[in-house]
N, C-alpha and C. Protein backbone atom coordinates (compact mmCIF):
# COMPACT_ATOMS: atom_id res chain seq x y z
N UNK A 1 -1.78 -10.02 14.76
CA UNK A 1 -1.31 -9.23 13.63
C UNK A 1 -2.18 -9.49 12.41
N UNK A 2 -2.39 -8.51 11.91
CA UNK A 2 -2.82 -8.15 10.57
C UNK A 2 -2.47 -8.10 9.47
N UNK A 3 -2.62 -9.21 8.38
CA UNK A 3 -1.37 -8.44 7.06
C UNK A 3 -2.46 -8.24 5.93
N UNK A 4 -2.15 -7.30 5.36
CA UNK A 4 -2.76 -6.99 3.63
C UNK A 4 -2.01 -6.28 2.67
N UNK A 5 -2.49 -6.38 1.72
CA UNK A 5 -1.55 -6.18 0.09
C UNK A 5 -2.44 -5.10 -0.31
N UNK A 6 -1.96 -3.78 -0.43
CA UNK A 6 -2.31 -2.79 -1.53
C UNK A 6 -2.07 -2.32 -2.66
N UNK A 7 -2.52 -2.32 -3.35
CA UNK A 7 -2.13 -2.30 -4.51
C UNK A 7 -2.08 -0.65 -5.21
N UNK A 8 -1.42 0.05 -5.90
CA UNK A 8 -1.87 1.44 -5.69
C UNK A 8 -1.39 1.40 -7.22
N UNK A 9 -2.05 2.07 -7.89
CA UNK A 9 -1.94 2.86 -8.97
C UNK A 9 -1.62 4.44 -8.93
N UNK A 10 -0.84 4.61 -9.67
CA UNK A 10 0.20 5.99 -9.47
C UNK A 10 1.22 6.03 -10.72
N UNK A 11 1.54 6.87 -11.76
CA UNK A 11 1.91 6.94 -12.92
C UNK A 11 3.47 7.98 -12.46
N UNK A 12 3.48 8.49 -11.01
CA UNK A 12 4.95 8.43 -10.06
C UNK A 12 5.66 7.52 -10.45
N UNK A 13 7.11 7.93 -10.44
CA UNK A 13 8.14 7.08 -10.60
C UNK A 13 8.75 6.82 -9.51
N UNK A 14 9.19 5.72 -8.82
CA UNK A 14 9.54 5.62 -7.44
C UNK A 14 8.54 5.36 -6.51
N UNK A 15 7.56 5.20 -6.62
CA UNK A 15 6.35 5.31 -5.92
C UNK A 15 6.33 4.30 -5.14
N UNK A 16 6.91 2.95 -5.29
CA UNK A 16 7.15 1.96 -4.23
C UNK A 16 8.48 2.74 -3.35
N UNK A 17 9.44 3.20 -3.14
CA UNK A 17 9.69 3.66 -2.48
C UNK A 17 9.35 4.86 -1.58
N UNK A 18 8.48 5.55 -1.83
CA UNK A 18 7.60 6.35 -1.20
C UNK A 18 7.02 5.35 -0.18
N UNK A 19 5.85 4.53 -0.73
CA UNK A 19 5.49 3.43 0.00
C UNK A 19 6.38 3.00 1.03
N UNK A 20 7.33 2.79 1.05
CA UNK A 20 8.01 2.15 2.27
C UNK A 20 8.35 2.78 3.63
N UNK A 21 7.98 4.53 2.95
CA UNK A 21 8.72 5.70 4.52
C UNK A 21 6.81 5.29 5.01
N UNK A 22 6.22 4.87 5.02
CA UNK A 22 4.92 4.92 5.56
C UNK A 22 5.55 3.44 6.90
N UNK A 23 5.08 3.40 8.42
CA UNK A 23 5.01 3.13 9.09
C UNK A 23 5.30 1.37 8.62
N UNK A 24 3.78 1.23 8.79
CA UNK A 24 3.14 -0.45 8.63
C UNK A 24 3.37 -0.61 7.53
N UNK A 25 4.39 -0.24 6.43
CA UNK A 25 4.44 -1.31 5.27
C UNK A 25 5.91 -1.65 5.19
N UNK A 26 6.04 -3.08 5.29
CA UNK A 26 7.33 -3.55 5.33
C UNK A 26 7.72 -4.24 4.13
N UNK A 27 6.71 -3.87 3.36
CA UNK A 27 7.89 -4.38 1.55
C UNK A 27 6.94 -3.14 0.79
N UNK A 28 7.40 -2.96 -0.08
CA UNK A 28 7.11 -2.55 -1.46
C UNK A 28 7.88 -2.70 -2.49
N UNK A 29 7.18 -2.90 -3.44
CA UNK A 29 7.99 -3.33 -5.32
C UNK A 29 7.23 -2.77 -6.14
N UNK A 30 7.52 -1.82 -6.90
CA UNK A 30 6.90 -1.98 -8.39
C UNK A 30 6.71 -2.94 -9.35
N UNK A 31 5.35 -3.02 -9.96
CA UNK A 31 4.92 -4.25 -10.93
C UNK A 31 4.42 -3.66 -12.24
N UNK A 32 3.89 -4.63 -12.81
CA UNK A 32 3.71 -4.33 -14.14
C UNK A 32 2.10 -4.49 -14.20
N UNK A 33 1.41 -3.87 -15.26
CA UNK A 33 -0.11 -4.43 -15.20
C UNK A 33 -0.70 -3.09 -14.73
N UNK A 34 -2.29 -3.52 -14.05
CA UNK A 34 -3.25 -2.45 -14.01
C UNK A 34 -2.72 -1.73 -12.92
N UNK A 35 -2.11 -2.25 -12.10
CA UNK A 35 -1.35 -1.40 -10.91
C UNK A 35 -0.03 -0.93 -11.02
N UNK A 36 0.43 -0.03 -10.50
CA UNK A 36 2.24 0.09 -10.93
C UNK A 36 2.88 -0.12 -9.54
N UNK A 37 2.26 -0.52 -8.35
CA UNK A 37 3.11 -0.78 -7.15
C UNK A 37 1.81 -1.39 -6.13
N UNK A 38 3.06 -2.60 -5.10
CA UNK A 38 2.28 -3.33 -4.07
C UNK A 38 3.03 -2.73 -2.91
N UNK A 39 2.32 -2.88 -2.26
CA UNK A 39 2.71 -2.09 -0.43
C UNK A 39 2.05 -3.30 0.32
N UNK A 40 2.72 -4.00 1.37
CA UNK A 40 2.56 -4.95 1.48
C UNK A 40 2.63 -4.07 3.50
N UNK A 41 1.52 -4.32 4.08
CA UNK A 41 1.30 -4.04 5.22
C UNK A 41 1.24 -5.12 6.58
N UNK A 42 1.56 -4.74 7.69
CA UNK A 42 1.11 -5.14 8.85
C UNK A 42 0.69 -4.13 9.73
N UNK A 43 -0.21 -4.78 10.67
CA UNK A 43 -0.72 -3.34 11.74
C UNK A 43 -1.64 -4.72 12.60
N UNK A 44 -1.79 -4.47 13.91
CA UNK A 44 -1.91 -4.58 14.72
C UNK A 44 -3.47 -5.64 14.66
N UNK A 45 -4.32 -4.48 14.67
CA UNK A 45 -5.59 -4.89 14.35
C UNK A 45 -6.38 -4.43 13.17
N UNK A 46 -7.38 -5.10 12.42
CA UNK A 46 -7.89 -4.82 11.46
C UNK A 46 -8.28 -3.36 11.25
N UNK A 47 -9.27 -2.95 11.87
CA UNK A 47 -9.34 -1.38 11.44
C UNK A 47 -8.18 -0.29 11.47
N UNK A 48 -7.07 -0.99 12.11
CA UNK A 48 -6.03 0.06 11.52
C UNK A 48 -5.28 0.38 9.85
N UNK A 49 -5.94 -1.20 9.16
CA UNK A 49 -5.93 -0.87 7.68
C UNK A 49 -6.60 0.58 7.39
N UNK A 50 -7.26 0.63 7.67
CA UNK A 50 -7.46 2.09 6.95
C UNK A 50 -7.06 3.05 6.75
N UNK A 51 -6.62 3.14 8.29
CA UNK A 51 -5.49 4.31 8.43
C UNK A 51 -4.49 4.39 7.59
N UNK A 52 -3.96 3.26 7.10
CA UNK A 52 -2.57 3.46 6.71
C UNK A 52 -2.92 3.48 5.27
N UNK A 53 -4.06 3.10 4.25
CA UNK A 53 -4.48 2.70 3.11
C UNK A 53 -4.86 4.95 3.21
N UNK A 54 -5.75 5.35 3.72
CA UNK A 54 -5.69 6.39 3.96
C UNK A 54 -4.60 6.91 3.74
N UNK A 55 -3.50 7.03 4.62
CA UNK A 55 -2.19 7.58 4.45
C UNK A 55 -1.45 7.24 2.72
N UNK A 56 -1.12 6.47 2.20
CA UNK A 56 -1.08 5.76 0.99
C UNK A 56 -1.57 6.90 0.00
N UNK A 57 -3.12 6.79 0.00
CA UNK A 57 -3.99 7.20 -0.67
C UNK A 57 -3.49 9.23 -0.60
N UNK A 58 -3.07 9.30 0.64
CA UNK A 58 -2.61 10.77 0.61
C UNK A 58 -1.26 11.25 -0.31
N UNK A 59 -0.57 10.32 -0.13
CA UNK A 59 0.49 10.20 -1.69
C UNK A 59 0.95 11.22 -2.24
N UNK A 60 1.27 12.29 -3.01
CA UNK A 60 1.66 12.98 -4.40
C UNK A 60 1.60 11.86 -5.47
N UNK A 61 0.28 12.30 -6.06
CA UNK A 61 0.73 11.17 -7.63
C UNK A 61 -0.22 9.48 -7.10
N UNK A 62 -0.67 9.40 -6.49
CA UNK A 62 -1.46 8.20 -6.20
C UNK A 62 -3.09 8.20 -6.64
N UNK A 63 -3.42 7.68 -7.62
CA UNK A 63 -4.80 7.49 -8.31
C UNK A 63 -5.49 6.83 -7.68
N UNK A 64 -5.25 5.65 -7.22
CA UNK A 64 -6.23 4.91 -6.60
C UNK A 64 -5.46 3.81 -5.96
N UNK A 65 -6.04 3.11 -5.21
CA UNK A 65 -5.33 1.76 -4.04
C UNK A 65 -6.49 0.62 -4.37
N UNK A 66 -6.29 -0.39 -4.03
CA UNK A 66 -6.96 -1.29 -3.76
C UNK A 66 -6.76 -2.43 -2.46
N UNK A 67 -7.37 -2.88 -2.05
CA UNK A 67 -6.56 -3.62 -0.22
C UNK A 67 -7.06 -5.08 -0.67
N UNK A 68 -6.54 -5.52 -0.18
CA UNK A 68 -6.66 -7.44 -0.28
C UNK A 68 -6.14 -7.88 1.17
N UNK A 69 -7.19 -8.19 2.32
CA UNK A 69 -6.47 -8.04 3.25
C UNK A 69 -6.31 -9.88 3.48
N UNK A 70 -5.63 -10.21 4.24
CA UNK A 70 -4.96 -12.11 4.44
C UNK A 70 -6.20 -12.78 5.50
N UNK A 71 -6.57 -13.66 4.77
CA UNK A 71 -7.84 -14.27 5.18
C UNK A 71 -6.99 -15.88 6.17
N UNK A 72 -6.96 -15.78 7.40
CA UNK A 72 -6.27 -16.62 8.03
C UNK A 72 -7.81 -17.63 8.65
């Protein structure tokens, strides 16, 4: 297993809950700061980050993401 933290910028309200109907992300919260929400992922194997950072990125209202994936 795979885990990474996205970070998404989106000026959406609710937008961490959006985040959560997506498959591989099993938390999301809104924060404060340069980002307004974390999506906190698992998936299988590494290149399936994309896919789902992709999906994310397809959004209503999502500016930009950033991935931080868990360095084990």
């Amino acid at each position: 297993m795979v885990k990474a933290v996205v970070l998404v910028k989106s000026p959406k309200k609710l937008i961490a809950a959006r985040l959560r109907k997506i498959k591989s992300v099993y938390e999301s919260f809104p924060v404060s700061g340069q980002f307004d929400a974390v999506a906190k992922i698992q998936v299988g194997e590494l290149s399936e980050i994309k896919e789902v950072t992709t999906e994310i990125q397809k959004i209503n209202g999502v500016e930009r993401t950033e991935t931080m994936v868990e360095v084990q």
